[in-house]
Protein backbone atom coordinates (compact mmCIF):
# COMPACT_ATOMS: atom_id res chain seq x y z
CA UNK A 1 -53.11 -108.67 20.77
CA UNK A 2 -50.74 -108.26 23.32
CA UNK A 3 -47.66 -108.66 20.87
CA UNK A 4 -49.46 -105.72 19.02
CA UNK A 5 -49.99 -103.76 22.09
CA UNK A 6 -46.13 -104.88 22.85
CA UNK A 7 -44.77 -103.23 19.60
CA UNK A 8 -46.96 -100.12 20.05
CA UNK A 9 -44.75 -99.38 22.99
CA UNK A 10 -41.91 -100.20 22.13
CA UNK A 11 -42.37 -97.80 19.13
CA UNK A 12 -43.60 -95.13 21.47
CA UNK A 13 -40.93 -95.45 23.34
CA UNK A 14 -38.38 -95.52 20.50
CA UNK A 15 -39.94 -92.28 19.74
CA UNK A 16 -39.72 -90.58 22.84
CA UNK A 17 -36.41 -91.56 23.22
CA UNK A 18 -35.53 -89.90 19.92
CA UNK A 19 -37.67 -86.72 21.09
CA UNK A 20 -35.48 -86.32 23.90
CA UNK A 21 -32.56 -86.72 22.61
CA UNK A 22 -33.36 -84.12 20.12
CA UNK A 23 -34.54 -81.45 22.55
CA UNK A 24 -31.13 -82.29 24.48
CA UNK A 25 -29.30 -81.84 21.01
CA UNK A 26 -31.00 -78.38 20.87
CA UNK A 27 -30.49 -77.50 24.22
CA UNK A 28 -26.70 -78.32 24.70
CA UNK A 29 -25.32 -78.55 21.07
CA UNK A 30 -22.70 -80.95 20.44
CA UNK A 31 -20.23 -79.69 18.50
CA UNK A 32 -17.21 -82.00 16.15
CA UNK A 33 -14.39 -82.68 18.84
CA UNK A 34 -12.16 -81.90 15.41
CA UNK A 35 -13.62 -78.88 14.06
CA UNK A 36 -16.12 -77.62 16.32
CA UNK A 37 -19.00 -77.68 13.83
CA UNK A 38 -22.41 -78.23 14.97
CA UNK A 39 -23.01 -82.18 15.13
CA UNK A 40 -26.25 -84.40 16.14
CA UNK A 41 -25.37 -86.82 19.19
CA UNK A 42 -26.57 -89.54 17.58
CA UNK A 43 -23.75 -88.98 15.05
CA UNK A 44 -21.01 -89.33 17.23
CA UNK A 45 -18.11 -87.00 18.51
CA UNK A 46 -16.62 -86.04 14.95
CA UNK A 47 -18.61 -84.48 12.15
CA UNK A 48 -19.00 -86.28 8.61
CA UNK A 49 -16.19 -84.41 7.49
CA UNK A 50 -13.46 -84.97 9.83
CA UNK A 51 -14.24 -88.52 9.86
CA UNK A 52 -13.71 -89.08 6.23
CA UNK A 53 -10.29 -87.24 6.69
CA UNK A 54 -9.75 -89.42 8.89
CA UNK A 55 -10.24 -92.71 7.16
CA UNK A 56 -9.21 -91.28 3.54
CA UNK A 57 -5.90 -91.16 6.33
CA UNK A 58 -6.06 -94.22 7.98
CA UNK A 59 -6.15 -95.96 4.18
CA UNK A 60 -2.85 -94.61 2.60
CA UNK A 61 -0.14 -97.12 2.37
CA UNK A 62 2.03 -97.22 5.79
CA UNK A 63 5.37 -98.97 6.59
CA UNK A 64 4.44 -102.11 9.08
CA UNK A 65 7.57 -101.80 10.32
CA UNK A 66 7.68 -97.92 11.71
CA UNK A 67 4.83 -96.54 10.46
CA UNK A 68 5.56 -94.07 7.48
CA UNK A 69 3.10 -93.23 5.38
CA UNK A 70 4.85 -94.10 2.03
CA UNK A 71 3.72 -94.72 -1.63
CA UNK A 72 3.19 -98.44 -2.31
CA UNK A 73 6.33 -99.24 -4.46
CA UNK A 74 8.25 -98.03 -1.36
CA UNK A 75 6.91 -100.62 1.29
CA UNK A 76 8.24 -104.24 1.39
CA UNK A 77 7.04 -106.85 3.85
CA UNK A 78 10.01 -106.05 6.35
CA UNK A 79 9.67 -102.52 6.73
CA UNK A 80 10.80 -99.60 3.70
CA UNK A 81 14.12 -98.55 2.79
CA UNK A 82 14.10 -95.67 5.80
CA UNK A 83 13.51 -97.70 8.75
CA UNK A 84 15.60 -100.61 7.25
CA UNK A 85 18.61 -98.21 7.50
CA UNK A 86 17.58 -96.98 11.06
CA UNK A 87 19.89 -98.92 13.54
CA UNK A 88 18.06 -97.81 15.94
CA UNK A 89 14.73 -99.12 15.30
CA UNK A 90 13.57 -101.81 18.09
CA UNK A 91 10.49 -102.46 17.81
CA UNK A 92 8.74 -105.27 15.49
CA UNK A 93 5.99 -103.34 14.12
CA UNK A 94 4.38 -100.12 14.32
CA UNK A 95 0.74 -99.11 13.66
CA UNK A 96 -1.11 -95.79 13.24
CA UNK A 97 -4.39 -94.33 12.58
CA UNK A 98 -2.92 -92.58 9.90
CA UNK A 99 -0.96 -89.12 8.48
CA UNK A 100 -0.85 -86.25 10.98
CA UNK A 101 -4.03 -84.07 8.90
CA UNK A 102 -5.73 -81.09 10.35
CA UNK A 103 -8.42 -83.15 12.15
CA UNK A 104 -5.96 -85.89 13.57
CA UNK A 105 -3.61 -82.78 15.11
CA UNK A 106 -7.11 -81.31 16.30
CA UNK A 107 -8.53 -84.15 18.35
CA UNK A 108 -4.59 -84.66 19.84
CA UNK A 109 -4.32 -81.30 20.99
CA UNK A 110 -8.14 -80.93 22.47
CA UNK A 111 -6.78 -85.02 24.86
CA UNK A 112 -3.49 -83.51 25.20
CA UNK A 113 -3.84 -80.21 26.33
CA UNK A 114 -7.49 -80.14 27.46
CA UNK A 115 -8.32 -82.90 28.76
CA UNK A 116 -11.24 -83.57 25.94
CA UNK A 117 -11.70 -87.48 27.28
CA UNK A 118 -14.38 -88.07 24.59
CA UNK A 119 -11.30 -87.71 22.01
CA UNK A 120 -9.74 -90.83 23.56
CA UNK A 121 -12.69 -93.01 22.84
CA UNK A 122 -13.24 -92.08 19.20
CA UNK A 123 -9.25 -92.52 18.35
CA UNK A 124 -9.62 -95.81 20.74
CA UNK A 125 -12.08 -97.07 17.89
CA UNK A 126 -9.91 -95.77 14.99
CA UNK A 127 -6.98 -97.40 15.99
CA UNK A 128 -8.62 -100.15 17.13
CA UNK A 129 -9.80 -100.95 13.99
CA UNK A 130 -6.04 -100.67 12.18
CA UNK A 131 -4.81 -103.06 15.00
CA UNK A 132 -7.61 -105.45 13.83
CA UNK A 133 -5.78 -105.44 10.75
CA UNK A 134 -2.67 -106.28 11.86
CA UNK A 135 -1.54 -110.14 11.78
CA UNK A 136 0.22 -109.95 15.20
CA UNK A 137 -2.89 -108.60 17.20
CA UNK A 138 -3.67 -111.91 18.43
CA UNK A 139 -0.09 -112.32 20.05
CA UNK A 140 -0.25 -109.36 22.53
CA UNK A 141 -0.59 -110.01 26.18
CA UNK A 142 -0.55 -106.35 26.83
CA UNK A 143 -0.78 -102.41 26.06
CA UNK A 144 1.89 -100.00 27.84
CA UNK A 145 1.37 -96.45 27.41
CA UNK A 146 4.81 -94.26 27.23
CA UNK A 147 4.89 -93.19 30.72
CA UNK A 148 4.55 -89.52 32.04
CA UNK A 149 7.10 -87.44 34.11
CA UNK A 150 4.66 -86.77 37.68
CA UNK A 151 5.85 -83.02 37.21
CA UNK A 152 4.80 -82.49 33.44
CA UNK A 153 1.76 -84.21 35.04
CA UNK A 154 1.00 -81.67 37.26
CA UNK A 155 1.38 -79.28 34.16
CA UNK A 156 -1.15 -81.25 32.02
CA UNK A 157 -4.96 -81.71 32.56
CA UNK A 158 -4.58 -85.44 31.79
CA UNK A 159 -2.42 -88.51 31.14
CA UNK A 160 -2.73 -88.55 27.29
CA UNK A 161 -1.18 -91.66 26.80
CA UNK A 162 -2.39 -93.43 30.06
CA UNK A 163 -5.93 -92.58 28.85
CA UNK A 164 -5.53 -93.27 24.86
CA UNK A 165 -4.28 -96.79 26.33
CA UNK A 166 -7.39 -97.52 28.61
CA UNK A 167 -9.51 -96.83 26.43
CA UNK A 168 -8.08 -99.03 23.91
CA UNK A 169 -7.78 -101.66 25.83
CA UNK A 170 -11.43 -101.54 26.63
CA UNK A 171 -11.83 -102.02 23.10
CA UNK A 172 -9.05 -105.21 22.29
CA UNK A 173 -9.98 -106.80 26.15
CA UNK A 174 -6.37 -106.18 26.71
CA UNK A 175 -4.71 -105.37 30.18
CA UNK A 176 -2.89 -101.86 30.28
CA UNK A 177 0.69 -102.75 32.24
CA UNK A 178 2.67 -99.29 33.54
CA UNK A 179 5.81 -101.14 33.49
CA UNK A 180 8.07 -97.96 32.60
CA UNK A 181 8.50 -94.73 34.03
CA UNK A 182 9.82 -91.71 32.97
CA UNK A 183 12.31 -90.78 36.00
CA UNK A 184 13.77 -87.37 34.45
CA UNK A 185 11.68 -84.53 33.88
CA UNK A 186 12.92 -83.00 30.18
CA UNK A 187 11.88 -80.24 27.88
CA UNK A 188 9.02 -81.13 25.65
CA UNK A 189 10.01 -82.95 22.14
CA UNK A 190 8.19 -81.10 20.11
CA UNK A 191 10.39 -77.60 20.94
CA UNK A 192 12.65 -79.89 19.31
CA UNK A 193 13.31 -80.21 15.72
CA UNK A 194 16.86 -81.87 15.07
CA UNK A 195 16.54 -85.26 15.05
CA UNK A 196 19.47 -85.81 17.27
CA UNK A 197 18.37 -83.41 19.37
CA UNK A 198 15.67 -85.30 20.03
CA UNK A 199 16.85 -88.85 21.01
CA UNK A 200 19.74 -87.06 23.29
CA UNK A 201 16.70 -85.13 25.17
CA UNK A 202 15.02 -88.73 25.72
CA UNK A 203 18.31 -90.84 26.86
CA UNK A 204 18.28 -92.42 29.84
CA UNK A 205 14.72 -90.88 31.00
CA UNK A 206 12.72 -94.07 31.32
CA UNK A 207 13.57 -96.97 33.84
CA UNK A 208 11.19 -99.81 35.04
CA UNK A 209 8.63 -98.94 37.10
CA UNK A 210 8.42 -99.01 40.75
CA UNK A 211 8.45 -101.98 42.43
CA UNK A 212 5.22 -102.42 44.40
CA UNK A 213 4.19 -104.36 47.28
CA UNK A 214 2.84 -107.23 47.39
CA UNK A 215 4.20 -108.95 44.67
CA UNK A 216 1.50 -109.70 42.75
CA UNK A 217 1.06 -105.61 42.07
CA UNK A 218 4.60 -105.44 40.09
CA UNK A 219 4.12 -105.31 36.72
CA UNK A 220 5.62 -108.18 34.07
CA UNK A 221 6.42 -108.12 31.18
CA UNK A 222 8.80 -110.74 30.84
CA UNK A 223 7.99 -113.63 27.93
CA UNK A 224 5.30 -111.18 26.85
CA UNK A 225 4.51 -109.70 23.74
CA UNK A 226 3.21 -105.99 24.09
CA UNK A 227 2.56 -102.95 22.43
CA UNK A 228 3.45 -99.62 23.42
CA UNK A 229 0.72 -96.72 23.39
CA UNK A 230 1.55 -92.94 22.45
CA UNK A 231 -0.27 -90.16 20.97
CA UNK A 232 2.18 -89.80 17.87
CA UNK A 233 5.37 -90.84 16.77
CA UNK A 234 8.18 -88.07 14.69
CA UNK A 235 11.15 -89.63 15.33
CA UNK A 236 10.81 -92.40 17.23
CA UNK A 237 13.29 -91.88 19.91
CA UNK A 238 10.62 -91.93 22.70
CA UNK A 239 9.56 -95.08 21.59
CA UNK A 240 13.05 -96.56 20.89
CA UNK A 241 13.98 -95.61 25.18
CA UNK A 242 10.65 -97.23 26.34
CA UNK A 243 11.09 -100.49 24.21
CA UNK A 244 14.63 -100.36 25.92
CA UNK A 245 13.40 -100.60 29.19
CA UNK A 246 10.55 -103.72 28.22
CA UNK A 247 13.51 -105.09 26.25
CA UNK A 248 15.65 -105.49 29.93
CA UNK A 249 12.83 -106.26 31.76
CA UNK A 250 12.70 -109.40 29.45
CA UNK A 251 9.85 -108.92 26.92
CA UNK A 252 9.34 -111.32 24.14
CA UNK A 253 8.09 -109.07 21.39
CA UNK A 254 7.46 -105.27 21.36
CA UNK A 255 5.48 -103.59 19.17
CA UNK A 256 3.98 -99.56 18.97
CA UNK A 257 0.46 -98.09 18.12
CA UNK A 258 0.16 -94.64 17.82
CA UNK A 259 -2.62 -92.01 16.46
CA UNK A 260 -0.12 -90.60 13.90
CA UNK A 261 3.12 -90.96 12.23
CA UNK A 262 3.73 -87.06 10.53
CA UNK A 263 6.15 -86.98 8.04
CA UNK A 264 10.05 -86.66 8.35
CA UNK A 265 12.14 -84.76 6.08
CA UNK A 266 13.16 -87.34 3.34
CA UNK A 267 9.85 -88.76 3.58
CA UNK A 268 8.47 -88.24 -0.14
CA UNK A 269 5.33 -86.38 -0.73
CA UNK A 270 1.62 -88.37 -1.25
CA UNK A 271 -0.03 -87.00 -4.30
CA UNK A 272 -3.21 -84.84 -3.26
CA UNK A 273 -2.77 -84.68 0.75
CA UNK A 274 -1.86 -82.07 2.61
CA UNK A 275 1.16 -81.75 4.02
CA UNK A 276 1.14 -82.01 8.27
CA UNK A 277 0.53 -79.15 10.25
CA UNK A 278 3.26 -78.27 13.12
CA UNK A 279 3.29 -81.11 15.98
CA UNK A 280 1.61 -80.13 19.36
């Protein structure tokens, strides 16, 4: 009897619970943090629809090496015939959530540029689940996000980087280490289309971070393996001068996660997806 008068509660409050979230559904809508469609809160902060573009995404072929998203013949087990000719390319792996589609570029611009924190957590999850895919998840020690100049800062609602990272590693129960700065202030990259262009504007920004008192405050990264966090790479210069800096400052192993890797001229074309919008 009291088991049965137990469950009768429990269900009654299940169902109040459910009535109030309702009435708070109709009261304050939630809308898609993608598309800004009407969405119930129990669904989460992306519609139906943006979510599938996401993972349709997330499951094209990439490059484990630097990311590209690349037809299957074109990807070998150490990286594709691009990054393989890239001298430049530091870093042992890279992974991403997946091509740079309408509701990828959507939920980057609404973290980047206002400060939507709620975007941060359901990209945490995405990429958090391509990480778990990864062999060489088990060997990090640590997530670094690319750092941010204090003036562009001051220009931005929120550390887009600094927050994609914490909120990943929430996720992985990884520490975040800022063990880079970016010590020149430079115009953005994306105003930026020649690739040359691009790595000149990012030379010599970042150095190693501050050194703090006590000692036990200064970040290490020395004999570690780490991954560095960023909302996109085009390039990859920005992540070629961080890995620089975690290179000298002695890391074992350096790796990248990002939300998206858009495509570079020379990439070739995937067979019924859109081509990527303009970078924010």
């Amino acid at each position: 009897m009291a088991r049965l008068g137990h469950s009768f509660a429990a269900g009654a409050a299940s169902a109040l619970g459910h009535l109030a979230h309702g009435l708070v559904d109709v009261a304050l809508p939630q809308t898609c943090a993608a598309c800004g469609a009407w969405v119930a809160g129990s669904i989460g902060p992306v519609c139906p629809a943006c979510h599938d573009e996401v993972c349709t995404a997330s499951r094209l072929p990439q490059c484990p090496r630097c990311g590209r998203t690349l037809p299957r013949s074109a990807i070998h087990d150490d990286g594709c015939a691009r990054c393989r000719a890239e001298p430049f390319w530091n870093v042992a792996g890279v992974v991403r959530v997946g091509r740079y589609t309408p509701a990828l570029r959507s939920l980057l611009v609404g973290l980047k540029y206002h400060g939507h924190e709620r975007n941060a957590g359901y990209l945490a999850d995405r990429l958090a689940a391509e990480l778990r895919d990864r062999g060489w998840l088990g060997e990090l020690n640590a997530l670094v996000p690319v750092p941010m100049h204090w003036l562009r800062r001051a220009q931005r609602p929120c550390d887009h980087a600094r927050l994609l990272a914490g909120a990943l590693a929430r996720r992985l129960k990884l520490p975040v280490i800022r063990a880079a700065r970016r010590m020149k202030h430079t115009p953005s990259q994306v105003r930026l289309g020649i690739r040359a262009a691009r790595f000149e504007n990012v030379k010599g920004c970042f150095g190693p971070a501050r050194r703090y008192w006590p000692a036990w405050l200064r970040p290490v990264v020395a004999g570690k393996t780490v991954c560095i966090i960023d909302n996109l790479i085009s390039t990859g210069a920005t992540v070629h001068e961080v890995s620089k800096v975690l290179r000298k400052a002695g890391a074992r192993r350096i790796y990248a996660a990002v939300v998206a890797r858009p495509a570079t001229p020379g990439d070739p074309p995937i067979a019924g997806f859109p081509d990527d919008g303009p970078l924010p």
